[in-house]
Protein backbone atom coordinates (compact mmCIF):
# COMPACT_ATOMS: atom_id res chain seq x y z
CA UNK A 1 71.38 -48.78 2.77
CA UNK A 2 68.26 -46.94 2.82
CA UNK A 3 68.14 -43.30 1.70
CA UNK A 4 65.74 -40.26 2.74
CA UNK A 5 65.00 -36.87 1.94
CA UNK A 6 63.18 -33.95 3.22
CA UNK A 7 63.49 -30.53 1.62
CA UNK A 8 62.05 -27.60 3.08
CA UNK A 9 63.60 -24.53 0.43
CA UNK A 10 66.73 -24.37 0.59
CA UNK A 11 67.29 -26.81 3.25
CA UNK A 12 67.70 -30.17 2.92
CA UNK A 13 68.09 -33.56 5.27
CA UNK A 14 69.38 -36.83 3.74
CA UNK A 15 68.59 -39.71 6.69
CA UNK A 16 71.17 -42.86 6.03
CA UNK A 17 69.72 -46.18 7.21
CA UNK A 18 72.28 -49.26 7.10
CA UNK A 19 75.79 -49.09 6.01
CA UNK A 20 77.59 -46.66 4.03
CA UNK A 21 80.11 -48.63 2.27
CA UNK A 22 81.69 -49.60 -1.29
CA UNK A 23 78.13 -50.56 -2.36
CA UNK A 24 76.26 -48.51 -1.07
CA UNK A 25 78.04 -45.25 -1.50
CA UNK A 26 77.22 -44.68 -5.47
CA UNK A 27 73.63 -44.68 -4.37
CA UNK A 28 74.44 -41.78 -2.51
CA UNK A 29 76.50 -40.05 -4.71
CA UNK A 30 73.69 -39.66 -6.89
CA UNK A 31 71.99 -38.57 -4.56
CA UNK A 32 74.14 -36.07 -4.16
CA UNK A 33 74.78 -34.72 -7.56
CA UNK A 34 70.95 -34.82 -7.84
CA UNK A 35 69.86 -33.23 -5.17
CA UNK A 36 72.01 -30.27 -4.02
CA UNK A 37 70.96 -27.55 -6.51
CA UNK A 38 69.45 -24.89 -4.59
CA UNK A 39 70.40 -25.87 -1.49
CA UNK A 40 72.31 -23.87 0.78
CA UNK A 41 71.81 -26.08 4.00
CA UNK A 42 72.30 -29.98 3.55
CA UNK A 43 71.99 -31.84 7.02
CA UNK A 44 73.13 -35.74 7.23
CA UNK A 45 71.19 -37.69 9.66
CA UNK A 46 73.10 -40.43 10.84
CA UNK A 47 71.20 -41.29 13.43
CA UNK A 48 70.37 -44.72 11.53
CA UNK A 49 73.89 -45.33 9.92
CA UNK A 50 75.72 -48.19 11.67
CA UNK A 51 78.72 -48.19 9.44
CA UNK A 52 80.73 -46.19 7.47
CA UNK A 53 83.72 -47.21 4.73
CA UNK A 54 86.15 -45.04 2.95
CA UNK A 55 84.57 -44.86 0.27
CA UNK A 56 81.08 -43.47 2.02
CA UNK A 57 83.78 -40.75 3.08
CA UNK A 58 85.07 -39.85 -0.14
CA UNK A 59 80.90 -39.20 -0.54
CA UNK A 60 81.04 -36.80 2.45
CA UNK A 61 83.89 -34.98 1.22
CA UNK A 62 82.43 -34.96 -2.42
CA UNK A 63 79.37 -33.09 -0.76
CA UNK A 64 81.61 -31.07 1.81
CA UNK A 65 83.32 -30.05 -1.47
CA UNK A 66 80.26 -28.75 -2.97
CA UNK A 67 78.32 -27.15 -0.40
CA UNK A 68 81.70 -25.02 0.78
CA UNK A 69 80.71 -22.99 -2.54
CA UNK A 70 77.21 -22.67 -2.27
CA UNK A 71 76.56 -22.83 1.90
CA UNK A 72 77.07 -25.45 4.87
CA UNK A 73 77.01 -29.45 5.54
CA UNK A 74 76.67 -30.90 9.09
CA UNK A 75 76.00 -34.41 10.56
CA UNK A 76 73.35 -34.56 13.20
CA UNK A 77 73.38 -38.01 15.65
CA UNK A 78 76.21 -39.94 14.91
CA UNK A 79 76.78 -43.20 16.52
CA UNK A 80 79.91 -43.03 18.36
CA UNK A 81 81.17 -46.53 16.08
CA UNK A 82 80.91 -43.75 12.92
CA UNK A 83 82.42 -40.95 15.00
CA UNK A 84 85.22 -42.80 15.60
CA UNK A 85 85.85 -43.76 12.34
CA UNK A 86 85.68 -39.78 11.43
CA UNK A 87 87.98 -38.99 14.29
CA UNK A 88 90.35 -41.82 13.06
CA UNK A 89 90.09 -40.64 9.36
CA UNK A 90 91.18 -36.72 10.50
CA UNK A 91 87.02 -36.13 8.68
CA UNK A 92 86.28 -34.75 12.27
CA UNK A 93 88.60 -31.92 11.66
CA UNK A 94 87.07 -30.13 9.28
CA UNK A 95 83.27 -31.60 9.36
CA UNK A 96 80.44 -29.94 11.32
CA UNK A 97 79.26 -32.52 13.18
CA UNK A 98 76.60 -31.80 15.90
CA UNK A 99 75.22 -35.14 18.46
């Protein structure tokens, strides 16, 4: 999986290439923990991301977590294959998610 970033202030997009799996999620996670300080409005791009695992949604709720306390998360154009999988999981319920 290939990772991006683009931080403008307090805003900042992460774009997700690939899969988000079991080996590919720790790269994100410190991604994550690295990155969010500051940041008030953290955007996922999916638009790229052709698969998602549980354990690339334990990720999303690890930053969902995080950014309830210091602003807002939401995924921008996801593939209906990973919306699925979010509707499936209940992660549509309580995720922003905007196509």
């Amino acid at each position: 999986m290939e990772i991006t970033k683009e931080q403008n202030g307090t805003n900042l997009v992460i774009f997700l290439e690939g899969r988000l799996d079991a080996t590919s999620a720790p790269q994100l996670d410190k991604e994550i923990s690295s990155s969010l300080d500051g940041v008030t409005n953290l955007v996922f791009d999916f638009a790229k991301l052709s698969y998602i695992a549980s354990a690339g949604l334990r990720s999303l709720l690890v930053a969902q977590k995080r950014m309830k306390k210091q602003g807002n998360m939401k995924l921008i154009h996801v593939s209906k294959d990973v919306c699925d999988v979010l509707e499936m999981t209940g992660f549509i319920d309580f995720l922003t998610i905007e196509n």
